[in-house]
N, C-alpha and C. Protein backbone atom coordinates (compact mmCIF):
# COMPACT_ATOMS: atom_id res chain seq x y z
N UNK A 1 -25.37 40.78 -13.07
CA UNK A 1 -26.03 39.48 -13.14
C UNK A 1 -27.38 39.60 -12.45
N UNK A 2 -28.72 38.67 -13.12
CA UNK A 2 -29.49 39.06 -12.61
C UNK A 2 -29.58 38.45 -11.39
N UNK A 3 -30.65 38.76 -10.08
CA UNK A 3 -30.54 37.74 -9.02
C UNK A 3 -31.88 36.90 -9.34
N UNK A 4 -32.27 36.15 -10.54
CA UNK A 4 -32.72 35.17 -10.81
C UNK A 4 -31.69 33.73 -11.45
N UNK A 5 -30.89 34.64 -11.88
CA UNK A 5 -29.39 33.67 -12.54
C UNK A 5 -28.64 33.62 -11.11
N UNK A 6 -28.20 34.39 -10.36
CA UNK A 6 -27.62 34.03 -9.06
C UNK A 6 -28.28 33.23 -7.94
N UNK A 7 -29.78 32.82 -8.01
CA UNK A 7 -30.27 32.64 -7.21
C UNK A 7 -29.77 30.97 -7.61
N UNK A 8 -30.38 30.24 -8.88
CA UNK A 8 -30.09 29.57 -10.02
C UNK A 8 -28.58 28.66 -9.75
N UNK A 9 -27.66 29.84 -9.99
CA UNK A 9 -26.68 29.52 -9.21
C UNK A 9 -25.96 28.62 -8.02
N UNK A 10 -26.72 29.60 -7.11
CA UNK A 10 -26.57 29.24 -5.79
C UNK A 10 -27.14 27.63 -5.15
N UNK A 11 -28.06 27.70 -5.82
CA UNK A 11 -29.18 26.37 -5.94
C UNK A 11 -28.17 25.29 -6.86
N UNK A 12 -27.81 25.45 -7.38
CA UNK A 12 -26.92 24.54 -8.20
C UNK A 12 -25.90 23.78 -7.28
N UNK A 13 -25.13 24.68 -6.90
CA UNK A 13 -24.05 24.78 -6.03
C UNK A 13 -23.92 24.25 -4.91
N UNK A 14 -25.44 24.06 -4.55
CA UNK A 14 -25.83 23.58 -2.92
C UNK A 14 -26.32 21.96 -3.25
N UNK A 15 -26.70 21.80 -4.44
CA UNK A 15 -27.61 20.56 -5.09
C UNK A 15 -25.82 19.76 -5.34
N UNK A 16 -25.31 20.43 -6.22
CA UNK A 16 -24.16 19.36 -6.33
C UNK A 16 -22.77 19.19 -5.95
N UNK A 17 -22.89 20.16 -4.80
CA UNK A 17 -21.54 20.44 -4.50
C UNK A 17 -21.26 19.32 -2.83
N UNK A 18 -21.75 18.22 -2.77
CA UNK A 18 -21.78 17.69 -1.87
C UNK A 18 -20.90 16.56 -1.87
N UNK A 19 -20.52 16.81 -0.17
CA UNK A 19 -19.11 15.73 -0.23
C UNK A 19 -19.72 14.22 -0.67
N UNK A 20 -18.09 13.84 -0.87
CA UNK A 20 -18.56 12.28 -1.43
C UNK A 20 -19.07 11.12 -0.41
N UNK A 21 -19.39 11.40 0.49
CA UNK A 21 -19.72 10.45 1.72
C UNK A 21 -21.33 10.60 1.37
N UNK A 22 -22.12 11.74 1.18
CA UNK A 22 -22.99 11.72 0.97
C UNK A 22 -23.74 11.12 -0.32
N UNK A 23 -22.74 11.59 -1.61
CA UNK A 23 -23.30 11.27 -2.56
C UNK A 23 -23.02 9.14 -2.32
N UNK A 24 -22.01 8.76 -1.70
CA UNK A 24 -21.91 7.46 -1.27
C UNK A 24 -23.47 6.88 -0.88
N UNK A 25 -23.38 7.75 -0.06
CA UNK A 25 -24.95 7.04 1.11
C UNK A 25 -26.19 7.29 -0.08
N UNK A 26 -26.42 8.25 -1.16
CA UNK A 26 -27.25 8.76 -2.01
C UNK A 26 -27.38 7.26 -3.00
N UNK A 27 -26.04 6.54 -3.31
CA UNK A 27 -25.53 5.90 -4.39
C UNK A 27 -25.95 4.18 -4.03
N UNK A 28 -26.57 4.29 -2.69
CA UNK A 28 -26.88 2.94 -2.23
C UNK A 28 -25.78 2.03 -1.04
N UNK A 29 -24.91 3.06 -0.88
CA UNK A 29 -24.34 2.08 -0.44
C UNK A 29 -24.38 2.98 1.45
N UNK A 30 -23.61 2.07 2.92
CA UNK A 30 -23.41 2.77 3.90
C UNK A 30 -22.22 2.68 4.89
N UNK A 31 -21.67 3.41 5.05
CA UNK A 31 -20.19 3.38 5.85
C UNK A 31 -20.10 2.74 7.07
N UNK A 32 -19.33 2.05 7.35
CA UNK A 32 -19.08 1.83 8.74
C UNK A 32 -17.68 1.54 9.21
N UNK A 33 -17.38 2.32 10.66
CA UNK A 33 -16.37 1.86 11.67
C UNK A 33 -16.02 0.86 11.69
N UNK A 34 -15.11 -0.09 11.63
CA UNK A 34 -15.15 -1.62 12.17
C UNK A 34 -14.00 -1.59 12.99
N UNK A 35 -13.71 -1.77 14.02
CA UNK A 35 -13.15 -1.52 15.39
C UNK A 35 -12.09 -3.33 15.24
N UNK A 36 -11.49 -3.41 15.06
CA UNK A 36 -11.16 -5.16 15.43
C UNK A 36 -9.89 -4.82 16.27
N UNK A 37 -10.02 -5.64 17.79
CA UNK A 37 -9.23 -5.52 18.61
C UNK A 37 -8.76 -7.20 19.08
N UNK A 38 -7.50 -7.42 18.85
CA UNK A 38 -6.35 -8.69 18.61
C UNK A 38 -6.28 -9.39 20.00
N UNK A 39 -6.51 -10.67 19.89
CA UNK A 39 -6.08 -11.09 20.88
C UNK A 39 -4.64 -11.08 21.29
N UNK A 40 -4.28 -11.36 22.52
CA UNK A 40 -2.72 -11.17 22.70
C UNK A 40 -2.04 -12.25 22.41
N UNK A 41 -1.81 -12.18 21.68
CA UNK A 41 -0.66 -13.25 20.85
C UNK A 41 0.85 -12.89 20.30
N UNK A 42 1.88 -14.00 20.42
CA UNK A 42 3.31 -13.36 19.90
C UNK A 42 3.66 -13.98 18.98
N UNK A 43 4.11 -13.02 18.20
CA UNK A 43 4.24 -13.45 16.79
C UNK A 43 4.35 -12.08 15.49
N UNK A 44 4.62 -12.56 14.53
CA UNK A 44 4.17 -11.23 13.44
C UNK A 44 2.94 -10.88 13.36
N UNK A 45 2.67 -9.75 12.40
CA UNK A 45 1.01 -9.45 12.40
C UNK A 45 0.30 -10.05 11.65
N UNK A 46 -0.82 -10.45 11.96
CA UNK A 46 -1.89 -11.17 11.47
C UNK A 46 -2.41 -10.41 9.93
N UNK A 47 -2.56 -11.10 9.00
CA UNK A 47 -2.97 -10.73 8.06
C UNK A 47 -4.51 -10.90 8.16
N UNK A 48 -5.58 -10.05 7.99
CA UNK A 48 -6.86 -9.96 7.94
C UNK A 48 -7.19 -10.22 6.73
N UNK A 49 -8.81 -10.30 6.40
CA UNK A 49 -9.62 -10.10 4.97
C UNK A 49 -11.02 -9.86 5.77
N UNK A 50 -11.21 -8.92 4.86
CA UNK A 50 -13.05 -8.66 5.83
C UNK A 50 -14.20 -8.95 3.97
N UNK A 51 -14.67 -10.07 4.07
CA UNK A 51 -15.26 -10.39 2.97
C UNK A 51 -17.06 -10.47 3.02
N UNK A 52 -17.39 -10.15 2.00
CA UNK A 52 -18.75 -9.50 2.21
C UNK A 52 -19.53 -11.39 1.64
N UNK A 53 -19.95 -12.22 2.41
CA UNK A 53 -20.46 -13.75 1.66
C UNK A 53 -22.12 -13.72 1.41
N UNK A 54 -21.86 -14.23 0.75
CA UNK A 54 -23.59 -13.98 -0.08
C UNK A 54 -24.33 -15.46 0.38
N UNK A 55 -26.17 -15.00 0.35
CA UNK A 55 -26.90 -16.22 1.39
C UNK A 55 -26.38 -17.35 0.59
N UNK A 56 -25.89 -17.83 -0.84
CA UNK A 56 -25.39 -18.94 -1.14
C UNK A 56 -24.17 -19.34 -0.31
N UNK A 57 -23.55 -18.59 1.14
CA UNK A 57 -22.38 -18.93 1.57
C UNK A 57 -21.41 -19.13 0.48
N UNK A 58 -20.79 -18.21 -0.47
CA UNK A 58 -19.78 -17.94 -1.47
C UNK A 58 -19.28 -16.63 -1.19
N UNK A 59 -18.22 -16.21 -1.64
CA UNK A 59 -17.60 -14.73 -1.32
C UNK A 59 -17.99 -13.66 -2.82
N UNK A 60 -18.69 -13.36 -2.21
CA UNK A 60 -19.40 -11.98 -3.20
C UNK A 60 -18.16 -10.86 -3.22
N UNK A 61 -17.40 -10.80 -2.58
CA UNK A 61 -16.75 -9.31 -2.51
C UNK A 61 -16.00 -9.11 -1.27
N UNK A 62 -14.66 -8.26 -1.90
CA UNK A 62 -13.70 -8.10 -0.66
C UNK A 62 -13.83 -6.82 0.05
N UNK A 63 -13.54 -6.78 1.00
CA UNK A 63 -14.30 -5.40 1.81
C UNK A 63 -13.13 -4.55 1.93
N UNK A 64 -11.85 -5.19 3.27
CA UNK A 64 -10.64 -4.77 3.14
C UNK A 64 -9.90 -6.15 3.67
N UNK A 65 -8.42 -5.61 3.46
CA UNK A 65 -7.65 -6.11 3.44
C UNK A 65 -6.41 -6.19 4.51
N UNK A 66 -6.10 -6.20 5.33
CA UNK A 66 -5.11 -5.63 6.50
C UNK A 66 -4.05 -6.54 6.41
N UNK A 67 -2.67 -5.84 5.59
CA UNK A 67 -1.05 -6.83 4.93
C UNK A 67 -1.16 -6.19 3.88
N UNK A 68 0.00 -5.73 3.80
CA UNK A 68 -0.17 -4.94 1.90
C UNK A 68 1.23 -6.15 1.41
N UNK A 69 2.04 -6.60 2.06
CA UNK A 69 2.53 -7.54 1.09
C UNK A 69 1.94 -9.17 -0.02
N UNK A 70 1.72 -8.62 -0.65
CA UNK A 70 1.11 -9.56 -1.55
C UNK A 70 1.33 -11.29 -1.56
N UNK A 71 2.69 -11.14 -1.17
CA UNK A 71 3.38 -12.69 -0.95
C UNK A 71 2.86 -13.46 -0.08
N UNK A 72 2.25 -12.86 1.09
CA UNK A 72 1.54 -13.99 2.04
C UNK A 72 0.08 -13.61 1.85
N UNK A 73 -0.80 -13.49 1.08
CA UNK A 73 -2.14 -13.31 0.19
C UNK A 73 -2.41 -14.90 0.39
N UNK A 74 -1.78 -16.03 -0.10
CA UNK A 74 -1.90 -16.96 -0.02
C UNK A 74 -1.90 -18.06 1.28
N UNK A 75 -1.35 -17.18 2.41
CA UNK A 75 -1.79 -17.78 3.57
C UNK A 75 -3.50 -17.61 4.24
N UNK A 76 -4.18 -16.55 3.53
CA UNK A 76 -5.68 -16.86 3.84
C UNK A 76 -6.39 -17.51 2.59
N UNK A 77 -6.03 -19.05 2.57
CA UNK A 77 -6.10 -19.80 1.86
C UNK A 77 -7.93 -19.49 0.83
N UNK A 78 -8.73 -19.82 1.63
CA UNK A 78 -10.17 -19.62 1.17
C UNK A 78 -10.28 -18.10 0.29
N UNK A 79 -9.83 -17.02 0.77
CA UNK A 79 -9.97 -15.86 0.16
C UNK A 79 -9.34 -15.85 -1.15
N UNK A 80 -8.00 -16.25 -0.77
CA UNK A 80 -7.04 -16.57 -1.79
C UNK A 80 -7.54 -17.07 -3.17
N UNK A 81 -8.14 -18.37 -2.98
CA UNK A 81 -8.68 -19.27 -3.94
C UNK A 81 -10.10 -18.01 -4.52
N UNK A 82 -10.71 -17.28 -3.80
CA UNK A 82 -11.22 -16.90 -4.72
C UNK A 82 -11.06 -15.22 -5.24
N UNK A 83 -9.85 -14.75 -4.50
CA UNK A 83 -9.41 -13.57 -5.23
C UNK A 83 -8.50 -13.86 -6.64
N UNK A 84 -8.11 -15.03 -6.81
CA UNK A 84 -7.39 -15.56 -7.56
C UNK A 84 -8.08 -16.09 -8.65
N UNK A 85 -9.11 -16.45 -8.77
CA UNK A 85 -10.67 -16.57 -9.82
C UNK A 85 -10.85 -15.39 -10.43
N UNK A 86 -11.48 -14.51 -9.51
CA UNK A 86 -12.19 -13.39 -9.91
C UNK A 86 -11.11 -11.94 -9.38
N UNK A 87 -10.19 -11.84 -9.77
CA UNK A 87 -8.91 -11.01 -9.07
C UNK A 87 -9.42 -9.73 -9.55
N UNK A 88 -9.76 -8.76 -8.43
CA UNK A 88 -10.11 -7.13 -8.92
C UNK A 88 -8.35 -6.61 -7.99
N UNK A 89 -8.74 -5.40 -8.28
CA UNK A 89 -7.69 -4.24 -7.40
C UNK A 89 -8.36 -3.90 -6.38
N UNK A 90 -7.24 -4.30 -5.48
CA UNK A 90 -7.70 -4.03 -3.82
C UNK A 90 -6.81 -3.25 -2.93
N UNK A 91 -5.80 -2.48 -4.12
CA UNK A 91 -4.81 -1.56 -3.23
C UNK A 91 -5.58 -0.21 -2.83
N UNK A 92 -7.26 -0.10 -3.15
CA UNK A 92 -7.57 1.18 -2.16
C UNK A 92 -8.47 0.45 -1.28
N UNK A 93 -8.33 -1.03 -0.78
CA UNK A 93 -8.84 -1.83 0.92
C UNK A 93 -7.88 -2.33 1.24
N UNK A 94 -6.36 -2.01 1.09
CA UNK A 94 -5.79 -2.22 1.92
C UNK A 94 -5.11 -1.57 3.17
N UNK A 95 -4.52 -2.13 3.93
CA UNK A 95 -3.67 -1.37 5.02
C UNK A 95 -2.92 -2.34 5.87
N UNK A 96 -3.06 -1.72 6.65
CA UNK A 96 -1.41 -2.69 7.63
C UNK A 96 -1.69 -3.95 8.22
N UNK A 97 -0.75 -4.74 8.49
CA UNK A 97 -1.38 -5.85 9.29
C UNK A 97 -1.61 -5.33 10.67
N UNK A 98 -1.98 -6.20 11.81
CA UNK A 98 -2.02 -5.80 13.06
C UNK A 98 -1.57 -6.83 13.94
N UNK A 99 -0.69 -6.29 15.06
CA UNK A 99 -0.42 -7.66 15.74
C UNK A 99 -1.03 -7.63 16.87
N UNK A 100 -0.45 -9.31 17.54
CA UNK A 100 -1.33 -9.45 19.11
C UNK A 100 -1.48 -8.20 19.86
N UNK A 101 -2.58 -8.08 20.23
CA UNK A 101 -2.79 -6.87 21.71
C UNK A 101 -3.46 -5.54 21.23
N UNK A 102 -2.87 -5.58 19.67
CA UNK A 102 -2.94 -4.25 19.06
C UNK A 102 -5.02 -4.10 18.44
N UNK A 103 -5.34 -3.16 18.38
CA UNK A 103 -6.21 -3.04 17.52
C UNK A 103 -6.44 -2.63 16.34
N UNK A 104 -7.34 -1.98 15.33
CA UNK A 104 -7.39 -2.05 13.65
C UNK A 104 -8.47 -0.87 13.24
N UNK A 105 -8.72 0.19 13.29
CA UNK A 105 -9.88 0.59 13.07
C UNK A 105 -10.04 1.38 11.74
N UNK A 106 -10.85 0.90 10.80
CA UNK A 106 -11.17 1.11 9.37
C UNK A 106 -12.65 1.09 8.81
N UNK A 107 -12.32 1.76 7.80
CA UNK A 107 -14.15 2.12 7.02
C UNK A 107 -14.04 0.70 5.99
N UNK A 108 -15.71 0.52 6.12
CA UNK A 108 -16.05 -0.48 5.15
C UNK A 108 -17.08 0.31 4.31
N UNK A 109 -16.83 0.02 3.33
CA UNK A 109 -18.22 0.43 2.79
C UNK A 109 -19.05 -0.67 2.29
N UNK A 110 -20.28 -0.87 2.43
CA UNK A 110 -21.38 -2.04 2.18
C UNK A 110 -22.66 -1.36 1.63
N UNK A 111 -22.94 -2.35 0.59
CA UNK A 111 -24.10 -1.59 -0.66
C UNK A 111 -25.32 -2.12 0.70
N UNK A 112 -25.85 -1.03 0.88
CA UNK A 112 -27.43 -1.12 2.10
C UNK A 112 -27.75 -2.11 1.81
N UNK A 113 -28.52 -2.17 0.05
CA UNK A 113 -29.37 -3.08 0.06
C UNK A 113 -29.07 -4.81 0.19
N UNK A 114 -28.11 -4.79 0.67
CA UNK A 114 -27.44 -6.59 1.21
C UNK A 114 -27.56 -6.63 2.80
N UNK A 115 -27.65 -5.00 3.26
CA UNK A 115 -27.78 -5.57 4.72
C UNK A 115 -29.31 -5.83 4.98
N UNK A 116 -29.24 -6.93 6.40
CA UNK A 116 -30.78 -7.69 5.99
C UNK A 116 -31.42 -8.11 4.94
N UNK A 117 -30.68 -8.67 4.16
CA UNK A 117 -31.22 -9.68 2.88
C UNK A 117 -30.26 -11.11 3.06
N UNK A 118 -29.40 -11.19 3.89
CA UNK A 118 -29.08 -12.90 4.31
C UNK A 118 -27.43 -13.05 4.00
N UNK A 119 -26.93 -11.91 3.70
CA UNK A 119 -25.59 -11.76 3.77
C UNK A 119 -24.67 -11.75 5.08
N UNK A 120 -23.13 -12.16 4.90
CA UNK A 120 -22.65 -12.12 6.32
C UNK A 120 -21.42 -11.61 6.21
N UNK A 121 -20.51 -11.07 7.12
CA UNK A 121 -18.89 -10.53 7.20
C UNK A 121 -18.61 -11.81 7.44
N UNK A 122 -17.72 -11.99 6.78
CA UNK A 122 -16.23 -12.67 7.40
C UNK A 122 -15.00 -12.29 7.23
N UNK A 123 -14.35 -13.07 8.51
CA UNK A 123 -13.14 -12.05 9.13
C UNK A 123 -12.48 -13.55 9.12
N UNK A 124 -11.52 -13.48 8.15
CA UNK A 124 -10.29 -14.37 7.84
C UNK A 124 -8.57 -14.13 8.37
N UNK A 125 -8.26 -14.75 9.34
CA UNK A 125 -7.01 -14.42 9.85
C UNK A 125 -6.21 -15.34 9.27
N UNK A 126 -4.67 -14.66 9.31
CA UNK A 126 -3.29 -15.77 9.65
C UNK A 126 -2.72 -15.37 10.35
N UNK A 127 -1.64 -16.09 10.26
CA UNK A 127 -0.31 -15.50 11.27
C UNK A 127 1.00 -16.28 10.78
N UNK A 128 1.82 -15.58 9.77
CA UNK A 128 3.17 -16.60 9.86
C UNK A 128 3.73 -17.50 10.73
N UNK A 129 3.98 -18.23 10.18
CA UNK A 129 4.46 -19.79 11.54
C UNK A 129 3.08 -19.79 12.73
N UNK A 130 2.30 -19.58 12.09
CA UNK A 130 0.88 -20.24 13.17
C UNK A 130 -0.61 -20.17 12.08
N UNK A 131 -1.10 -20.32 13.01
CA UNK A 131 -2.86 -20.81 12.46
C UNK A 131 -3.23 -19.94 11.42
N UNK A 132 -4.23 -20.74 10.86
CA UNK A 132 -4.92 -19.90 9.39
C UNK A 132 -6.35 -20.06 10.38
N UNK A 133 -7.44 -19.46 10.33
CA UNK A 133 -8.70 -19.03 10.74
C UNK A 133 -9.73 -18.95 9.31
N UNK A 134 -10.39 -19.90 8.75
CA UNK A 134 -11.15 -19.39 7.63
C UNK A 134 -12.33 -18.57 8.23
N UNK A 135 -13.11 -18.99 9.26
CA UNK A 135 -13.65 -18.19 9.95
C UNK A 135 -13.52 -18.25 11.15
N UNK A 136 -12.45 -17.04 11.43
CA UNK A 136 -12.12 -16.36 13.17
C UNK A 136 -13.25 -15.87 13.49
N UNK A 137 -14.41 -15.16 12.28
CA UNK A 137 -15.55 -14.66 13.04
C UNK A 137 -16.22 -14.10 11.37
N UNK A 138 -17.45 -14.25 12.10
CA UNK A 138 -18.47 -14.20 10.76
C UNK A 138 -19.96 -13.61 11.67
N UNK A 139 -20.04 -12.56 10.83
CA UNK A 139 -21.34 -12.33 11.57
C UNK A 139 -22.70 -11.68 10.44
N UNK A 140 -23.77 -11.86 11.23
CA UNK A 140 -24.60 -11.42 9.88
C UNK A 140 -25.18 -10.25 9.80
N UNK A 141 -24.77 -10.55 8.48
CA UNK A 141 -25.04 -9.02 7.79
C UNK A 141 -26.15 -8.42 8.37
N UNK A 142 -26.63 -7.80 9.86
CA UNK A 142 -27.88 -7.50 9.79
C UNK A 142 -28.32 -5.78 10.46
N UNK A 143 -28.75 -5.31 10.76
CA UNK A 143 -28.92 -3.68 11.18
C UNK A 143 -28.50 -4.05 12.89
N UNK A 144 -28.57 -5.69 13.29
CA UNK A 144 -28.48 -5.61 14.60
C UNK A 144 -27.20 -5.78 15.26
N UNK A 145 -26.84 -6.99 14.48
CA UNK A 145 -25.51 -7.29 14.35
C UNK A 145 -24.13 -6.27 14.49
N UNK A 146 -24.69 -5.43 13.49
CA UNK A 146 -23.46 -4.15 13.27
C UNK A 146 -23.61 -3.15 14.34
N UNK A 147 -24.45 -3.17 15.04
CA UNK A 147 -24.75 -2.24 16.79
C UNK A 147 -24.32 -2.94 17.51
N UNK A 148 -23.59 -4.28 17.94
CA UNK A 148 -22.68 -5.20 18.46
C UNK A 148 -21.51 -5.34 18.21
N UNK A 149 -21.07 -6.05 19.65
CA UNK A 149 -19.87 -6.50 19.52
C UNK A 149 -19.83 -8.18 19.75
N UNK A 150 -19.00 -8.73 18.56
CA UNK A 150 -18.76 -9.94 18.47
C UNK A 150 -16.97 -10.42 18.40
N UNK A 151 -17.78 -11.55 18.92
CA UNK A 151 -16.25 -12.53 19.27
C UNK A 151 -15.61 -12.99 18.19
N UNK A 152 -14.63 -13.34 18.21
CA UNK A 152 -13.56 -14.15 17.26
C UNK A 152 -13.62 -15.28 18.10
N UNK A 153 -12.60 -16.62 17.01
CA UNK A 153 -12.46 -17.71 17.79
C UNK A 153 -11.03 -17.64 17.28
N UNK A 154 -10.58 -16.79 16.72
CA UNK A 154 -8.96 -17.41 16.75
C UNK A 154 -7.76 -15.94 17.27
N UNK A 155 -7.37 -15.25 16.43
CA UNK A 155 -6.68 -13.82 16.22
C UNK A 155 -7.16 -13.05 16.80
N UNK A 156 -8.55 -12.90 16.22
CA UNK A 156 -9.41 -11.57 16.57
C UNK A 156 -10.20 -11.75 17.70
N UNK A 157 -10.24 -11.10 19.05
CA UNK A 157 -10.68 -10.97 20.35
C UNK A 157 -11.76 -10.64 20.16
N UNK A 158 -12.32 -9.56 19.21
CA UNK A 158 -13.71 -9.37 18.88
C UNK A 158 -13.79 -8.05 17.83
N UNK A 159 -14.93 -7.97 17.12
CA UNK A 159 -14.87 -6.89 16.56
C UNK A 159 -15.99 -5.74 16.75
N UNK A 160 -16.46 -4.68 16.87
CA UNK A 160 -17.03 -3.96 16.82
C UNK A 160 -17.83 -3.00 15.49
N UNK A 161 -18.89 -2.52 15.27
CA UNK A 161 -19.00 -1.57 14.11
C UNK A 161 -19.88 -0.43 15.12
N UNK A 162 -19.33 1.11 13.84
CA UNK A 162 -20.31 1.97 14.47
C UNK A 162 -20.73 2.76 13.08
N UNK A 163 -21.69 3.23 12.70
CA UNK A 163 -22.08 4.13 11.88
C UNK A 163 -20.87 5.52 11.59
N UNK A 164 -20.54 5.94 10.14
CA UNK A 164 -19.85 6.58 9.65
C UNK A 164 -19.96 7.88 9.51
């Protein structure tokens, strides 16, 4: 083989052989940590929703999901009503619930170009036999925001993000 075809090669190989986190970040979009640590509460685990709301304050998109049983979907009433409109597949954002005391730590992925353009998280709790939270905590979408840590007002004690 010549080493103009191997060189060719090699160059190929290096151009597209790159993990998918990168070609992610390439594709527009950027990862993040989200740390959510529970207030101490007794009871079952809190079912989460981490929803991406657009500057019209409407839910653009579900981020994740924390409860993989489907049956209490309907105790985060607001999400509910509009996963139930516009219903995609969300069995690769889901995962476990979390209970009082405990913490949650999971990747979000968020298209860049919404952060700093007037978008916000919200963080939707329940809890069987107790409170629904439409917003336990909402924060905005911004480069500053996500280098913080913010409070909850109901479930969630606070949440954290860190770069992926």
């Amino acid at each position: 083989m010549s080493d103009l075809i191997k060189t060719v090669l090699v160059f190929m190989v290096l151009t597209f052989a790159r993990p998918a986190s990168s070609i992610a970040q390439t594709a527009g979009t950027s990862k993040y940590k989200c740390m959510i640590q529970m207030t101490n509460y007794m009871g079952e685990g809190a079912y989460i929703v981490v929803s991406l709301i657009n500057p019209k304050n409407a839910y653009d998109k579900t981020l994740y999901v924390m409860g993989q049983d489907k049956k209490w979907y309907n105790s985060l009433k607001e999400w509910h009503k509009f996963q139930s409109k516009k219903p995609v597949n969300i069995s690769a954002i889901t995962g476990a619930s979390v209970t009082g005391g405990d913490r949650s730590v999971n990747v979000l992925e968020i298209e860049s170009a919404k952060i700093n353009a007037g978008y916000k998280l919200r963080f939707e709790s329940a809890v069987e036999d107790k409170n629904y939270y439409v917003k336990d905590l909402e924060i905005p979408l911004t480069t500053e925001a996500l280098s913080g840590k913010s409070e909850g007002t109901g479930f969630i004690r606070y949440v954290r993000f860190s770069p992926n």
